[in-house]
N, C-alpha and C. Protein backbone atom coordinates (compact mmCIF):
# COMPACT_ATOMS: atom_id res chain seq x y z
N UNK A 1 -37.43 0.14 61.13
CA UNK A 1 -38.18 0.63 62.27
C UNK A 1 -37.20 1.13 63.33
N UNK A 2 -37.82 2.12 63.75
CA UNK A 2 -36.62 3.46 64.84
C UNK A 2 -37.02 2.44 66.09
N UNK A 3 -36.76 1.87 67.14
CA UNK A 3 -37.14 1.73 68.11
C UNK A 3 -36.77 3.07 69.17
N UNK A 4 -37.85 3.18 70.08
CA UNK A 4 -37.24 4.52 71.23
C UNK A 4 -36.04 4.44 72.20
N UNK A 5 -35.51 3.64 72.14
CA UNK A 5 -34.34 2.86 73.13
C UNK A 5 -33.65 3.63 72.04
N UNK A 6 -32.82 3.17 70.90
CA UNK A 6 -32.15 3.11 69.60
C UNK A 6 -32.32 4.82 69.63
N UNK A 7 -33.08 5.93 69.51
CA UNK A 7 -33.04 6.99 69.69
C UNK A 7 -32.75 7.89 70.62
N UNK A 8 -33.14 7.16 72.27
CA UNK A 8 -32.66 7.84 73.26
C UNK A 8 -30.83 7.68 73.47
N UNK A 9 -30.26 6.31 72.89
CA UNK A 9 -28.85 6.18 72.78
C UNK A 9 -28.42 6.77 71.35
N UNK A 10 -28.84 7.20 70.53
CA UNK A 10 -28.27 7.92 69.53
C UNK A 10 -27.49 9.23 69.81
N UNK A 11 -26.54 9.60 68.89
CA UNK A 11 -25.05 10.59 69.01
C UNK A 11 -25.95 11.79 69.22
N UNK A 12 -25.96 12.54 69.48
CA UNK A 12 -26.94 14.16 69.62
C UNK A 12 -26.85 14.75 68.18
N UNK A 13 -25.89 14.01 66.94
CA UNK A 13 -26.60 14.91 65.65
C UNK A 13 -27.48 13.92 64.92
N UNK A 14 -28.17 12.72 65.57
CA UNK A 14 -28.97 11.79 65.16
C UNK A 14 -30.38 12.61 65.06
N UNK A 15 -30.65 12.36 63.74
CA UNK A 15 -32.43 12.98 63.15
C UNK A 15 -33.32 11.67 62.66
N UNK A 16 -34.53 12.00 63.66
CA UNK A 16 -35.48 11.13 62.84
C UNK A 16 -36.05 11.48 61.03
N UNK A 17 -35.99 10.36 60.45
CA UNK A 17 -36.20 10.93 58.70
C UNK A 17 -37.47 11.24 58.45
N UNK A 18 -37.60 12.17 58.02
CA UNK A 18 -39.08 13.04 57.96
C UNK A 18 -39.62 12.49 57.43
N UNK A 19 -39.58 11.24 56.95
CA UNK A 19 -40.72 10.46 55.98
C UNK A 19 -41.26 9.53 57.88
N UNK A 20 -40.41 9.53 58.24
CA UNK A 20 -41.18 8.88 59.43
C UNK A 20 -42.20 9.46 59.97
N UNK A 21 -41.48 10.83 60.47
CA UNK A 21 -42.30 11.72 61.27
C UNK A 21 -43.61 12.21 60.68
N UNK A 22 -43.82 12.00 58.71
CA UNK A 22 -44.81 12.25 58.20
C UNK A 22 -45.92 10.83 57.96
N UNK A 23 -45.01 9.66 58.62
CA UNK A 23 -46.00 8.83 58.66
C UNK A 23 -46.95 9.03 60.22
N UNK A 24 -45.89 8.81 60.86
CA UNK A 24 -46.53 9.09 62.23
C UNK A 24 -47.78 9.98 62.17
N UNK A 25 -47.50 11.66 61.44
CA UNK A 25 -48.38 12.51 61.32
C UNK A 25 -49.71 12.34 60.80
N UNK A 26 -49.57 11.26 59.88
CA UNK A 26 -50.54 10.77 58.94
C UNK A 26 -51.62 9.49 59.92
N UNK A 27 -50.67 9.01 60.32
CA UNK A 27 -51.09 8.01 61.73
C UNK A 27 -52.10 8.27 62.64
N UNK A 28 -51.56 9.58 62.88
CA UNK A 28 -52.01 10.09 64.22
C UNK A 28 -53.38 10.92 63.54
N UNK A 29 -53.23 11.43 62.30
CA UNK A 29 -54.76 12.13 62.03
C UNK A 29 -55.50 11.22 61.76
N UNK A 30 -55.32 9.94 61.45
CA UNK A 30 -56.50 8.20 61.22
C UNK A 30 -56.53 8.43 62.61
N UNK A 31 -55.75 8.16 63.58
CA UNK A 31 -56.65 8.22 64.75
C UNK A 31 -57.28 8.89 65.30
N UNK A 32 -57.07 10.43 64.68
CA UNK A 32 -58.08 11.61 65.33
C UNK A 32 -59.23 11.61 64.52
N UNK A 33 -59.34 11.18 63.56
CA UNK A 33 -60.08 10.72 62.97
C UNK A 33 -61.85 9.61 63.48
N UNK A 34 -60.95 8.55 63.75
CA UNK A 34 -61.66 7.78 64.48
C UNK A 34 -62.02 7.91 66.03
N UNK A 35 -61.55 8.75 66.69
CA UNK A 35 -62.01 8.94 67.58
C UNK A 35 -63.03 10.31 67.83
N UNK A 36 -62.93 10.73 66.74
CA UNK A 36 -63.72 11.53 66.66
C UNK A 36 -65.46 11.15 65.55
N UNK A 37 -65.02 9.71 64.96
CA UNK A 37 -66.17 8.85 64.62
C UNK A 37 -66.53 8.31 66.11
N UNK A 38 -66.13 7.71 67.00
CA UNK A 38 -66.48 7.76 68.36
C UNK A 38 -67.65 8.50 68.77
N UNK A 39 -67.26 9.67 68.59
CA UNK A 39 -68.24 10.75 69.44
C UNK A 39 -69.56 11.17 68.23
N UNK A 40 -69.25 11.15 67.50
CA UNK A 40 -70.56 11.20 66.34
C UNK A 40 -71.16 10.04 66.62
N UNK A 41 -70.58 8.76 66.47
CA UNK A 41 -71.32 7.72 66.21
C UNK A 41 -72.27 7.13 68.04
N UNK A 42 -71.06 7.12 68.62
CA UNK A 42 -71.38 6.94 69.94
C UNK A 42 -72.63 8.18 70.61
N UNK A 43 -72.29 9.36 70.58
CA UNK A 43 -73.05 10.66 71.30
C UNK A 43 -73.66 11.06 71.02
N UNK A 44 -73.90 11.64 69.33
CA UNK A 44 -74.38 12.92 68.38
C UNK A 44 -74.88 12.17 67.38
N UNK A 45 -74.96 11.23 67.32
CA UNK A 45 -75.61 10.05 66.18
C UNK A 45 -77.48 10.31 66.08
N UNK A 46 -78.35 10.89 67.24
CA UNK A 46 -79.81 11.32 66.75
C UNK A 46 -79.40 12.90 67.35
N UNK A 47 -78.76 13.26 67.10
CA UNK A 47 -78.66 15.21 67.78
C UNK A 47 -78.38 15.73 66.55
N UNK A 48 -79.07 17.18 66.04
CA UNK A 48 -78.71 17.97 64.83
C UNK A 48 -77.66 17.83 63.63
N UNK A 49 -76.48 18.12 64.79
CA UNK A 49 -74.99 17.69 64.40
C UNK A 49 -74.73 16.34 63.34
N UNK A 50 -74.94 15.27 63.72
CA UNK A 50 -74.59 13.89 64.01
C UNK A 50 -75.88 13.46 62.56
N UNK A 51 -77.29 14.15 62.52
CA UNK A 51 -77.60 13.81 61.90
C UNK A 51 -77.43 14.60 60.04
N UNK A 52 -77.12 15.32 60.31
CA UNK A 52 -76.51 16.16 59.64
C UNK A 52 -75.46 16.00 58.90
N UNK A 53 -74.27 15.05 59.28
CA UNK A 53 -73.09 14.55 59.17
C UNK A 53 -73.58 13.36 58.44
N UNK A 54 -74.41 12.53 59.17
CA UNK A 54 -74.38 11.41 58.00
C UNK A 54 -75.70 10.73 57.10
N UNK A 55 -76.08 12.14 56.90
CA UNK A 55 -77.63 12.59 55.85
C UNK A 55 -78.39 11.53 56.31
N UNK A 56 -78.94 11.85 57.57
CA UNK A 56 -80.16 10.71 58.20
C UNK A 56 -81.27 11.32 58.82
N UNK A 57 -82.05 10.94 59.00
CA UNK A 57 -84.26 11.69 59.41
C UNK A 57 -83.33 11.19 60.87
N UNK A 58 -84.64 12.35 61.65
CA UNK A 58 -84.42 11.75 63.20
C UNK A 58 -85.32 10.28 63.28
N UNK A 59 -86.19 9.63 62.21
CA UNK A 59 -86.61 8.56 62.40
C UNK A 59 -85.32 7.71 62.88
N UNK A 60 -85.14 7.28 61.26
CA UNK A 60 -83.46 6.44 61.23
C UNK A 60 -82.83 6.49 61.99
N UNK A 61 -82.10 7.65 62.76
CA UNK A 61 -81.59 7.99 63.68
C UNK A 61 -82.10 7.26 65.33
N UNK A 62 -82.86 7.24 65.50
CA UNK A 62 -83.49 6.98 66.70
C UNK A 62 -83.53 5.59 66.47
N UNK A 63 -83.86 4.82 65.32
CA UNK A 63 -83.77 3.28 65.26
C UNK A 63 -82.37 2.88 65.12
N UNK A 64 -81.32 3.50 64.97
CA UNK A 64 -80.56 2.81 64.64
C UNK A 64 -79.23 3.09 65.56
N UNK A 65 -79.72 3.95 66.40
CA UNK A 65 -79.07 4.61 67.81
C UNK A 65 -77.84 3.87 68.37
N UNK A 66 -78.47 2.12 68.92
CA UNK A 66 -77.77 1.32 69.57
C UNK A 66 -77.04 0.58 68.54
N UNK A 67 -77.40 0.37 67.07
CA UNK A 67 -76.57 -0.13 66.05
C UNK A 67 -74.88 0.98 65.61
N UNK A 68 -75.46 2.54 65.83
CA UNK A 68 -74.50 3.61 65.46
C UNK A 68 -73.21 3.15 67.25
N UNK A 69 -73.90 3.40 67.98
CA UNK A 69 -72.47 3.63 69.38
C UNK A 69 -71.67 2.13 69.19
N UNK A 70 -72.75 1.29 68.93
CA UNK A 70 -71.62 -0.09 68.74
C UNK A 70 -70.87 0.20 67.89
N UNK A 71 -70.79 0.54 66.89
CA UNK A 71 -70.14 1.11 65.57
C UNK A 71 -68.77 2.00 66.08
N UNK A 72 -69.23 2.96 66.81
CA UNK A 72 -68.30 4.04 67.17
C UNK A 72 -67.62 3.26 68.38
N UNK A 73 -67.87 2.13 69.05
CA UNK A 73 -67.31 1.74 69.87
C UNK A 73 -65.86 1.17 69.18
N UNK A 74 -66.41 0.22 68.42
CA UNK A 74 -65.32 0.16 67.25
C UNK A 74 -64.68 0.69 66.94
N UNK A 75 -65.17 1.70 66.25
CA UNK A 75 -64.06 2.81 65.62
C UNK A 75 -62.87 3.55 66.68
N UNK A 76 -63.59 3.62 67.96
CA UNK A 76 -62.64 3.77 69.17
C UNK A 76 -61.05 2.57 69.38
N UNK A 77 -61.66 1.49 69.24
CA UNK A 77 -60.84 0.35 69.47
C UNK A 77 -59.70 0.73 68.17
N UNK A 78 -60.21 0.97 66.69
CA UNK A 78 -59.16 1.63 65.91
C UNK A 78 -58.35 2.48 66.05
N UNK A 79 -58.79 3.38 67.31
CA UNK A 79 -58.09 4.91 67.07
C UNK A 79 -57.37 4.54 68.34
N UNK A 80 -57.72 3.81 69.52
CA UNK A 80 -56.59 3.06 70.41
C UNK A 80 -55.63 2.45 69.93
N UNK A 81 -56.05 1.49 69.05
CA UNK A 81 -54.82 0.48 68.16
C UNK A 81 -53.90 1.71 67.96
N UNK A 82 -54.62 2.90 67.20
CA UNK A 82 -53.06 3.43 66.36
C UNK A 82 -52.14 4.42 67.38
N UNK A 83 -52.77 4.75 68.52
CA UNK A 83 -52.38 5.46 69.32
C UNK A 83 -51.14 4.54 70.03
N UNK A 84 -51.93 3.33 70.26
CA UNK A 84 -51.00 2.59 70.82
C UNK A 84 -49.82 2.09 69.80
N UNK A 85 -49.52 2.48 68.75
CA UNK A 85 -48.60 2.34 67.76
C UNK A 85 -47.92 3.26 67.58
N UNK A 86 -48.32 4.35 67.73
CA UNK A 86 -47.73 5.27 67.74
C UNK A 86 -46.87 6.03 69.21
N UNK A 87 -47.61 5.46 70.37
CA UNK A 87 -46.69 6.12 71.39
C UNK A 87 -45.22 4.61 71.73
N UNK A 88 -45.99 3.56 71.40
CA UNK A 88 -45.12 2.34 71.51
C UNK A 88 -43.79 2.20 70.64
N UNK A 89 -44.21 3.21 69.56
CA UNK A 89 -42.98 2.83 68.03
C UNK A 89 -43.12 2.09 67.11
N UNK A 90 -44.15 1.22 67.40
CA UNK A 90 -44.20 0.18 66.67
C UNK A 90 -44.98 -0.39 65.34
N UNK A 91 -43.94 -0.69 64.42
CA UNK A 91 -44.45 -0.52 62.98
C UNK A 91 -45.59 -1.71 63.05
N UNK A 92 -45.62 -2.72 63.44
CA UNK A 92 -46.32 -3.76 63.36
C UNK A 92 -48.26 -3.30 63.77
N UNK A 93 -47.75 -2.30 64.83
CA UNK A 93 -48.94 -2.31 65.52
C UNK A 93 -49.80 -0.89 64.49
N UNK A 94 -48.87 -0.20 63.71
CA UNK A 94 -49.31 0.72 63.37
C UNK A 94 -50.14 -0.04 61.87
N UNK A 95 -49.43 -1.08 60.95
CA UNK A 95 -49.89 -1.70 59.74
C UNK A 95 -50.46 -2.31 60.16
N UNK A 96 -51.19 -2.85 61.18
CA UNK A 96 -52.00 -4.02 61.35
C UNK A 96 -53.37 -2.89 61.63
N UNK A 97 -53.22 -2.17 62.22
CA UNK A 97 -54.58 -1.11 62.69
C UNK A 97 -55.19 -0.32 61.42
N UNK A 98 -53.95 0.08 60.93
CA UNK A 98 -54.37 1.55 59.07
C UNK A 98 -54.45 0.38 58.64
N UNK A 99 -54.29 -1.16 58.38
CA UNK A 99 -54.83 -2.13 57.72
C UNK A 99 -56.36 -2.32 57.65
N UNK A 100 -56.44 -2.35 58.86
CA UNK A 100 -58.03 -2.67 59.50
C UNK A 100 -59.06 -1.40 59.20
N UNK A 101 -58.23 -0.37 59.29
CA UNK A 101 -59.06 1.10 58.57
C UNK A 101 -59.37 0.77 56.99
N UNK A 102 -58.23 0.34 56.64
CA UNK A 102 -58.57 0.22 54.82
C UNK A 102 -59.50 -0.67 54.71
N UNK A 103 -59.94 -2.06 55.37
CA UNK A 103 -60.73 -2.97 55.06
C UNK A 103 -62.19 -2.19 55.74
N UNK A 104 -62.18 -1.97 56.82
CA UNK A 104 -63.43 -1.28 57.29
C UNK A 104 -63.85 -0.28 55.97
N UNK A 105 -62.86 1.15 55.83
CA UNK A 105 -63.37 1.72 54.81
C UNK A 105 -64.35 1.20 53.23
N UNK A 106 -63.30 0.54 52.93
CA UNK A 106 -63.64 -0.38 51.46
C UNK A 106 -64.80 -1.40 51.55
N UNK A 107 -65.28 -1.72 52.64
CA UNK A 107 -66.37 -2.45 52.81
C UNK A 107 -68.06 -1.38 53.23
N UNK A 108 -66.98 -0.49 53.97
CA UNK A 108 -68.28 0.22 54.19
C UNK A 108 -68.58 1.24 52.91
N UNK A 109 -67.56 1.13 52.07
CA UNK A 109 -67.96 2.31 50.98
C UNK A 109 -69.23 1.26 50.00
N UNK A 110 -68.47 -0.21 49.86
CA UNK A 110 -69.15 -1.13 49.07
C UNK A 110 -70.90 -1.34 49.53
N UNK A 111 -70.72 -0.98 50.93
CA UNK A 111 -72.17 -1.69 51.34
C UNK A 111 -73.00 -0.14 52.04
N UNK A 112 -72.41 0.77 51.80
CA UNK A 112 -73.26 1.96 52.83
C UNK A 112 -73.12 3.07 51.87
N UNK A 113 -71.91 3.63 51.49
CA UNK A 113 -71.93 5.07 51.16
C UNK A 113 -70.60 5.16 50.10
N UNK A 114 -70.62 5.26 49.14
CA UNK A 114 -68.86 5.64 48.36
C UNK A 114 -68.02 6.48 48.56
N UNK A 115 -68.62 7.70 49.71
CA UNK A 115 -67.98 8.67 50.79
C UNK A 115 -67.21 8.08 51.36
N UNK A 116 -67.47 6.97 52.14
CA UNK A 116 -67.11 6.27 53.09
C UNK A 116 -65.40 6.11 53.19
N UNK A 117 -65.12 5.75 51.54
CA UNK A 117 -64.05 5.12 50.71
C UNK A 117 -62.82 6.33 50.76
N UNK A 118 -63.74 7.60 50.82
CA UNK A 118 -62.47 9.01 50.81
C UNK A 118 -62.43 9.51 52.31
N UNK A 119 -63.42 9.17 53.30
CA UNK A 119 -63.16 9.60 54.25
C UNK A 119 -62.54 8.84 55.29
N UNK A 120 -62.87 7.12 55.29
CA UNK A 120 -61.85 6.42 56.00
C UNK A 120 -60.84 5.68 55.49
N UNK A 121 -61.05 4.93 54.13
CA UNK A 121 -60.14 4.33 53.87
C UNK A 121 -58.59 4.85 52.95
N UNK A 122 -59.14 6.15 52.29
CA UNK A 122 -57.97 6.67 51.67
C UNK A 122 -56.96 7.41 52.96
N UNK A 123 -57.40 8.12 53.62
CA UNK A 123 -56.19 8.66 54.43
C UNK A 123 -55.42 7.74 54.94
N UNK A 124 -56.16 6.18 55.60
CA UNK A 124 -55.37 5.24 56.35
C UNK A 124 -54.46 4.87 54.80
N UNK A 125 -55.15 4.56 53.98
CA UNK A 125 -54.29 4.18 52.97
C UNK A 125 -52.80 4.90 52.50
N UNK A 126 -53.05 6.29 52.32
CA UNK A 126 -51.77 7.20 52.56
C UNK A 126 -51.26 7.31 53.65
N UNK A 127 -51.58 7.07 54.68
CA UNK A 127 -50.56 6.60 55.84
C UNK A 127 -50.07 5.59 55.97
N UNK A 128 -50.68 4.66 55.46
CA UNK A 128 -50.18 3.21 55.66
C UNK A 128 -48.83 3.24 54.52
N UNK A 129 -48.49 3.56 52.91
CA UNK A 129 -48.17 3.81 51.96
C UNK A 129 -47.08 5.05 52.91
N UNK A 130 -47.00 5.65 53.45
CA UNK A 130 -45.88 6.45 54.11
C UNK A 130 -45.35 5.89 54.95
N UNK A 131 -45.86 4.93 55.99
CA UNK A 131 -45.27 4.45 56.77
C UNK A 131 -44.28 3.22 56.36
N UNK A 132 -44.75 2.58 55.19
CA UNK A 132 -44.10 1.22 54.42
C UNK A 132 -42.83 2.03 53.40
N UNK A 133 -43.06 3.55 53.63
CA UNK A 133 -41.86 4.36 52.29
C UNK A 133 -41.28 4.24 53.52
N UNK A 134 -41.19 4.53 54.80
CA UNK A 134 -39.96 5.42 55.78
C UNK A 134 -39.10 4.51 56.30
């Protein structure tokens, strides 16, 4: 693990190793990711969009309104975790959060949708798997 101290004192032909910078990259799209489950789940969850996205009647939608933003509230708290791992440096904070994506994913694929499984838990999974190579 690079700490940012350890880089700002490094010689001027010091390079970060691109397997880092492609974890980070990978990092940072799980969290754009989830924060953009945020705003579906939280905002657009009974609006055209939102229902559209996750093949639901405006019935469903409308009952399950205050069950969806708690949800996306969540998913917010994920996409903070990794943000905050990512502007901090810190490997710990970054495997403990794409951890928590893989278990969320894999549970919600088991109990809701098998989509679920390629859209949240495999990317954290290849990020997590890049970040443990760099």
């Amino acid at each position: 693990m690079i700490e940012r101290e350890a880089v700002r004192d490094a010689p001027a032909d010091y390079t970060v190793a691109p397997m880092s910078i492609l974890a980070d990259v990978a990092t940072a799209v799980v969290a754009l990711q989830h924060l953009a489950f945020l705003v579906l789940e939280m905002f657009l969850w009974d609006k055209p969009f939102g229902m559209k996205v996750f093949r639901q009647s405006p019935e469903f939608a409308r009952q399950s309104k205050a069950l969806a933003a708690n949800q996306g509230l969540y998913n917010g708290f994920l996409a903070a975790g990794l943000a905050w791992g990512l502007v901090s440096a810190s490997q710990p904070f970054k495997v403990f959060f794409l951890a928590c994506v893989i278990v969320a994913g894999v549970y919600g694929a088991w109990s809701v949708s098998r989509r679920i499984l390629w859209v949240q838990a495999a990317p954290a999974a290849a990020a997590l798997g890049l970040l443990l190579a760099s």
